[in-house]
N, C-alpha and C. Protein backbone atom coordinates (compact mmCIF):
# COMPACT_ATOMS: atom_id res chain seq x y z
N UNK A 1 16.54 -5.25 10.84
CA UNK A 1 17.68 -4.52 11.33
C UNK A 1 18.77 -5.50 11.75
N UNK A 2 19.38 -5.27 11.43
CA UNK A 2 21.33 -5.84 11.60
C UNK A 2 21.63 -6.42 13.14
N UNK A 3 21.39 -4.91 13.86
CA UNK A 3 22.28 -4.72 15.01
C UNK A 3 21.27 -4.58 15.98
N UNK A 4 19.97 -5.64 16.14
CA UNK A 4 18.98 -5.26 16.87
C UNK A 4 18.45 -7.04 17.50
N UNK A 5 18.03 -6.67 18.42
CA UNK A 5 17.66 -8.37 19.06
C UNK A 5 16.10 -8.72 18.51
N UNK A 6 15.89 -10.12 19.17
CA UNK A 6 14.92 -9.95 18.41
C UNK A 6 13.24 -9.66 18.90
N UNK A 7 13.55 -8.65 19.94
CA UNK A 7 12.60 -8.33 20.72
C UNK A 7 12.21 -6.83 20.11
N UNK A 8 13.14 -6.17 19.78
CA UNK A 8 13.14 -5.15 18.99
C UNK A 8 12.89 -5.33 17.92
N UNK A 9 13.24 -5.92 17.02
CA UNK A 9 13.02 -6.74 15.73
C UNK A 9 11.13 -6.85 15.52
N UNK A 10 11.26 -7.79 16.67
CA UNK A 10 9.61 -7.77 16.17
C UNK A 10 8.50 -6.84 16.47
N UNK A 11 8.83 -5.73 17.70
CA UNK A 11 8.46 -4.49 17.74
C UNK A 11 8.04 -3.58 16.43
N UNK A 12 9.48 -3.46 15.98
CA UNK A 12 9.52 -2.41 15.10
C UNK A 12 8.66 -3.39 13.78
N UNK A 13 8.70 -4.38 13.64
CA UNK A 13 7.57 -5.63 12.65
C UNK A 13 6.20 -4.89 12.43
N UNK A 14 5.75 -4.75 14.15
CA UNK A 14 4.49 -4.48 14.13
C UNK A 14 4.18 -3.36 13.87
N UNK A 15 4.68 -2.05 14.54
CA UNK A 15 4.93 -0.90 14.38
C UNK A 15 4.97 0.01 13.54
N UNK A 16 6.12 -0.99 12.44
CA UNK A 16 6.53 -0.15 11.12
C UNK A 16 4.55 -0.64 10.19
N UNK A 17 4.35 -1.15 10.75
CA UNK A 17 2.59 -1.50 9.94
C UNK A 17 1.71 -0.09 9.93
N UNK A 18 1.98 0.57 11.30
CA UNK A 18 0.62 1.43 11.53
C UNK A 18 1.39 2.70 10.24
N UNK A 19 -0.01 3.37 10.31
CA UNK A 19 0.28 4.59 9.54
C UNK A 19 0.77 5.67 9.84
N UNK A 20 1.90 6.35 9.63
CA UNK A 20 2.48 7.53 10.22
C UNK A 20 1.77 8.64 10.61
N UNK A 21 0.66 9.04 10.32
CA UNK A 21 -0.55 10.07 10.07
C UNK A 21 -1.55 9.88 11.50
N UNK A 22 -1.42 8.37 11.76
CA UNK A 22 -2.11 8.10 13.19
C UNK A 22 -1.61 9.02 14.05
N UNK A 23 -0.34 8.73 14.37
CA UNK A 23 0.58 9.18 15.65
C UNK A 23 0.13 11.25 15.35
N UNK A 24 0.38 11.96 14.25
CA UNK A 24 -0.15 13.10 14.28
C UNK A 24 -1.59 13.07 14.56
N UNK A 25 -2.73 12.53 14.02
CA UNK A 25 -3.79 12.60 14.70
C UNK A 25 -4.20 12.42 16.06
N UNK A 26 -3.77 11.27 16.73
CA UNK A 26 -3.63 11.29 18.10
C UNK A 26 -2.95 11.97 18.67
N UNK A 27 -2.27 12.74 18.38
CA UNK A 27 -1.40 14.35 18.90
C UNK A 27 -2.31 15.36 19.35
N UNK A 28 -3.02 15.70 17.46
CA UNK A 28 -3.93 16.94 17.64
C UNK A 28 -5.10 16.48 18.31
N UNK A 29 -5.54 14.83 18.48
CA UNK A 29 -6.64 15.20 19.55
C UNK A 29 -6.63 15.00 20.78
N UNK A 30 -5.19 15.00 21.15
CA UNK A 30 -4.49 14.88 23.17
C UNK A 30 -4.64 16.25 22.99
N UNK A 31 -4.45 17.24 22.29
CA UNK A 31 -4.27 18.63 22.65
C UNK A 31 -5.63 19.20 22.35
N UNK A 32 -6.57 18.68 21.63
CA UNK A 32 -8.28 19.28 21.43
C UNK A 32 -8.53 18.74 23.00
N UNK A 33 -8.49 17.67 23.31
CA UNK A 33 -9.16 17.40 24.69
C UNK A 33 -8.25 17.94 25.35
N UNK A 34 -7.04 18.29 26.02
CA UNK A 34 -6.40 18.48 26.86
C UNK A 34 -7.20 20.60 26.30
N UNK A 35 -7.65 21.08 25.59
CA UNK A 35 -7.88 22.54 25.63
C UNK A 35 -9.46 22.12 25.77
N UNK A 36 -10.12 21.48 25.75
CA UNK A 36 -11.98 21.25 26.31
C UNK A 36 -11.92 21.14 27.58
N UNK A 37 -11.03 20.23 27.88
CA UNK A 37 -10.99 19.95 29.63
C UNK A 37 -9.96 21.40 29.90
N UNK A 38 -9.64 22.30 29.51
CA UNK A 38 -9.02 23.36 30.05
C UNK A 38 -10.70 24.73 29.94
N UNK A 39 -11.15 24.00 29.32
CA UNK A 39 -12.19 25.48 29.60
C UNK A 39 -13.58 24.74 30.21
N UNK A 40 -13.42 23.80 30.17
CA UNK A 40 -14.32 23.06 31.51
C UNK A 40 -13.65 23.12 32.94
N UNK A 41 -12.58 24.32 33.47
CA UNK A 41 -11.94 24.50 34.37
C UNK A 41 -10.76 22.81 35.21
N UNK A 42 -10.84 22.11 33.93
CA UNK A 42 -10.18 20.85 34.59
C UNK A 42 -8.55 20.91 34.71
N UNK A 43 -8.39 21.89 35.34
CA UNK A 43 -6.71 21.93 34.69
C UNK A 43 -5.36 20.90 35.18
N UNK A 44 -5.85 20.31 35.92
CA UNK A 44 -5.09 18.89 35.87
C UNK A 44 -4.98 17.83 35.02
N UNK A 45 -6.28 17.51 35.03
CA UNK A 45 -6.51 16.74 33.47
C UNK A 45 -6.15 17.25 31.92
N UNK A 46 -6.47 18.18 31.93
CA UNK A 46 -5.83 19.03 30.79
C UNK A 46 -4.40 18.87 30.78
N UNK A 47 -3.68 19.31 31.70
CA UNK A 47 -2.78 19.22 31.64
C UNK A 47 -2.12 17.68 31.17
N UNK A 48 -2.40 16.83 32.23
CA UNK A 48 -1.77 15.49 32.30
C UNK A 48 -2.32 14.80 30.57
N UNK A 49 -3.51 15.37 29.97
CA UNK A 49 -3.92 14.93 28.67
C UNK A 49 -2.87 15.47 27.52
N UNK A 50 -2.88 17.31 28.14
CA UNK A 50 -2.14 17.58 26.91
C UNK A 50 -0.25 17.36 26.77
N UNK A 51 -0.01 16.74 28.03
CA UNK A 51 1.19 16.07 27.73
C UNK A 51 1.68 14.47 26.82
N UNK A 52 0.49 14.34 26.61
CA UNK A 52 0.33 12.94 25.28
C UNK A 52 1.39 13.19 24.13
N UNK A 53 0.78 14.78 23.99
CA UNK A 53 1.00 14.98 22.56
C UNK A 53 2.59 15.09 22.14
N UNK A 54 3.45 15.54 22.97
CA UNK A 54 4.52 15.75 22.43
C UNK A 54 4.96 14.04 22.45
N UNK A 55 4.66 13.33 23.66
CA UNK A 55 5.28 11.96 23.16
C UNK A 55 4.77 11.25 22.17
N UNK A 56 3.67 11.18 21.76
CA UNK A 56 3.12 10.61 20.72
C UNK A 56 4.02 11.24 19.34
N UNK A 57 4.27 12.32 18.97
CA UNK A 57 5.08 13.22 17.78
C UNK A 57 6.23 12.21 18.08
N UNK A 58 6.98 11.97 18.87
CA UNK A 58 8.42 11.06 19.14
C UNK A 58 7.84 9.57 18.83
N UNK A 59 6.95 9.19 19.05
CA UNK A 59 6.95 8.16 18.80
C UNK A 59 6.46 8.07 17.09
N UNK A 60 6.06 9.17 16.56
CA UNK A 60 6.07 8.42 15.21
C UNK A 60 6.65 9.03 14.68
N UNK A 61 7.82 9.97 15.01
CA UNK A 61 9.03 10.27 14.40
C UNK A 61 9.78 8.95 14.72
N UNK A 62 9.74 7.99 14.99
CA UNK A 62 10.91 7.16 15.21
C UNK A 62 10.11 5.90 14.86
N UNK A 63 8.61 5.84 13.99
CA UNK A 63 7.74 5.15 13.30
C UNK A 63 8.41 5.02 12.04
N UNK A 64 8.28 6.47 11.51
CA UNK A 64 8.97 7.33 10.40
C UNK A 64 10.57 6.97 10.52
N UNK A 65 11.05 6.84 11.04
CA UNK A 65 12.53 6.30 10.88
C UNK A 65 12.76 5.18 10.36
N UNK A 66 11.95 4.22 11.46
CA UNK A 66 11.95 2.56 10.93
C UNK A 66 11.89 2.25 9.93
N UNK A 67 10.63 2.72 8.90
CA UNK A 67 10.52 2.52 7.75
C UNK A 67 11.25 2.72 7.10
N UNK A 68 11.63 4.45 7.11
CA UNK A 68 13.17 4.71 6.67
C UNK A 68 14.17 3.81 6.27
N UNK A 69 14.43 3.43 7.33
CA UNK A 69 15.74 2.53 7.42
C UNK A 69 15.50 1.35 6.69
N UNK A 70 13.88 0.38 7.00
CA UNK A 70 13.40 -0.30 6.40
C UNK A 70 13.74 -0.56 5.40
N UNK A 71 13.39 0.63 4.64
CA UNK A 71 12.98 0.69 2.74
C UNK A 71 14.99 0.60 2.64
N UNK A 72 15.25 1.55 3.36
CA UNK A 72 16.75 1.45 2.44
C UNK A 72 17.61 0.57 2.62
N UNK A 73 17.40 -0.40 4.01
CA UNK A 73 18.56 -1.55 3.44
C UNK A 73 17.63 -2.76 2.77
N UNK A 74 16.16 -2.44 2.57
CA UNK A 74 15.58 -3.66 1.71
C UNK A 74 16.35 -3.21 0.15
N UNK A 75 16.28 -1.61 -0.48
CA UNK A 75 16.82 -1.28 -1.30
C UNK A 75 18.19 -1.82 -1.76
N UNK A 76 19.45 -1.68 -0.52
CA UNK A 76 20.68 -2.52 -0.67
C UNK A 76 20.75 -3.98 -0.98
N UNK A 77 19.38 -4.62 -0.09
CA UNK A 77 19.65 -6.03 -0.41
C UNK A 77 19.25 -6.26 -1.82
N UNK A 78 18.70 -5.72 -2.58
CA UNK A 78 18.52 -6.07 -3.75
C UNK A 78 19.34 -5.70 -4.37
N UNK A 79 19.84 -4.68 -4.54
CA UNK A 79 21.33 -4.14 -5.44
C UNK A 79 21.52 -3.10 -6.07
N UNK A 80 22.37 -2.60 -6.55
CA UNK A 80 22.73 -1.57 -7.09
C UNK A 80 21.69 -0.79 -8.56
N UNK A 81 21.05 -2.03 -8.83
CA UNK A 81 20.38 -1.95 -10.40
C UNK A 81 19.18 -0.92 -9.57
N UNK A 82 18.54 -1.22 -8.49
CA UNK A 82 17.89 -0.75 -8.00
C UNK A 82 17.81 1.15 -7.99
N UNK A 83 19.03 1.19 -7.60
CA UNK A 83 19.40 3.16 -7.10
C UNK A 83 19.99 3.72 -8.45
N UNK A 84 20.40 2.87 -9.38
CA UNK A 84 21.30 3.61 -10.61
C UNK A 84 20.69 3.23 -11.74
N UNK A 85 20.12 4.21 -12.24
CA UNK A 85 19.51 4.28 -13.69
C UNK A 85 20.07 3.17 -14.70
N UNK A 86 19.42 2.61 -15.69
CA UNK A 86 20.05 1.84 -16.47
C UNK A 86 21.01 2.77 -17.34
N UNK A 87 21.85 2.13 -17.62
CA UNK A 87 22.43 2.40 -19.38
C UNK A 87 22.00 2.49 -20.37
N UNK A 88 22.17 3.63 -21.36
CA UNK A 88 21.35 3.74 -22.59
C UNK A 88 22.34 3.12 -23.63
N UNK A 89 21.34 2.29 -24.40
CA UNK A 89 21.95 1.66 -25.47
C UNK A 89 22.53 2.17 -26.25
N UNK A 90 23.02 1.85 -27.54
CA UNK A 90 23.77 2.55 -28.70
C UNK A 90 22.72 3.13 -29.44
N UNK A 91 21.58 2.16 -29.43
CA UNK A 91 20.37 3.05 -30.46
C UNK A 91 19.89 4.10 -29.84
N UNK A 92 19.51 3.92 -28.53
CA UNK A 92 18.96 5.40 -27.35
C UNK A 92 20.08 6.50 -27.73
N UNK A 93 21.10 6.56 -27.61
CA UNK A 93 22.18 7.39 -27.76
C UNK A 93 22.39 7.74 -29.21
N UNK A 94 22.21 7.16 -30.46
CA UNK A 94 22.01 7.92 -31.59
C UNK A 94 20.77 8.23 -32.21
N UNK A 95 19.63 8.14 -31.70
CA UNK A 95 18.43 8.47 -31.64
C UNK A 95 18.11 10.08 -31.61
N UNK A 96 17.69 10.33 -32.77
CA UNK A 96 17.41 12.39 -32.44
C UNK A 96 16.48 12.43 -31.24
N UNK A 97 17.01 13.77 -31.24
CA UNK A 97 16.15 14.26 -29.88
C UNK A 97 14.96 14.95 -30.09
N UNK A 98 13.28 14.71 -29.82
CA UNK A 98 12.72 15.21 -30.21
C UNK A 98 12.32 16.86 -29.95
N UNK A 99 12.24 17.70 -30.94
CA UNK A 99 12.70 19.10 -30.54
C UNK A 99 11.30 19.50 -29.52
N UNK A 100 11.16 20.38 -28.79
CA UNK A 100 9.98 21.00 -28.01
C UNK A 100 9.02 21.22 -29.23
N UNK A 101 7.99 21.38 -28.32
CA UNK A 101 6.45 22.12 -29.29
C UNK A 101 6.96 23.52 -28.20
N UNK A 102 5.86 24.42 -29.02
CA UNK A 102 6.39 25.63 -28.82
C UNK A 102 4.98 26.27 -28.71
């Protein structure tokens, strides 16, 4: 990233590694234990467990960003050939078109 120090920098290094699919799994199981410890009458713990889950979803929505951003200015640094189809030659372009099967 451009506009980022390099404490952030190497954060998001490590970060952008894990798998996006973690952060939803550790969601759905702050909220399986935070509803076991709710019918084992624990409702503090439940509670304070099943508040994991929504921060964990933010944190790998913004996992999911990094990469994002990642992939697309690695995409820019390489160049344009990258995002825009090649050019078809003169032979591609007078070449018949093969008709459908039917």
């Amino acid at each position: 990233m451009k506009n980022e120090d390099k404490a952030t920098t190497s954060i998001e290094q490590v970060t952008k590694k894990v798998p996006s699919v973690s952060f939803l799994g550790l969601a759905i199981g702050a909220m399986a234990v935070s509803a076991t410890l709710m019918v084992f009458n624990r409702k503090p713990w439940a509670q304070f467990i099943g508040q994991w889950a929504p921060t964990l979803l933010i944190l790998g929505t913004y996992n999911k960003i990094v990469k994002t951003l990642d992939d697309a200015s690695e995409a820019q640094s390489v160049g344009p050939s990258r995002l825009v189809p090649a050019l078809k030659s003169a032979d591609e372009l007078n070449r018949p078109t093969p008709l459908p099967l039917s």
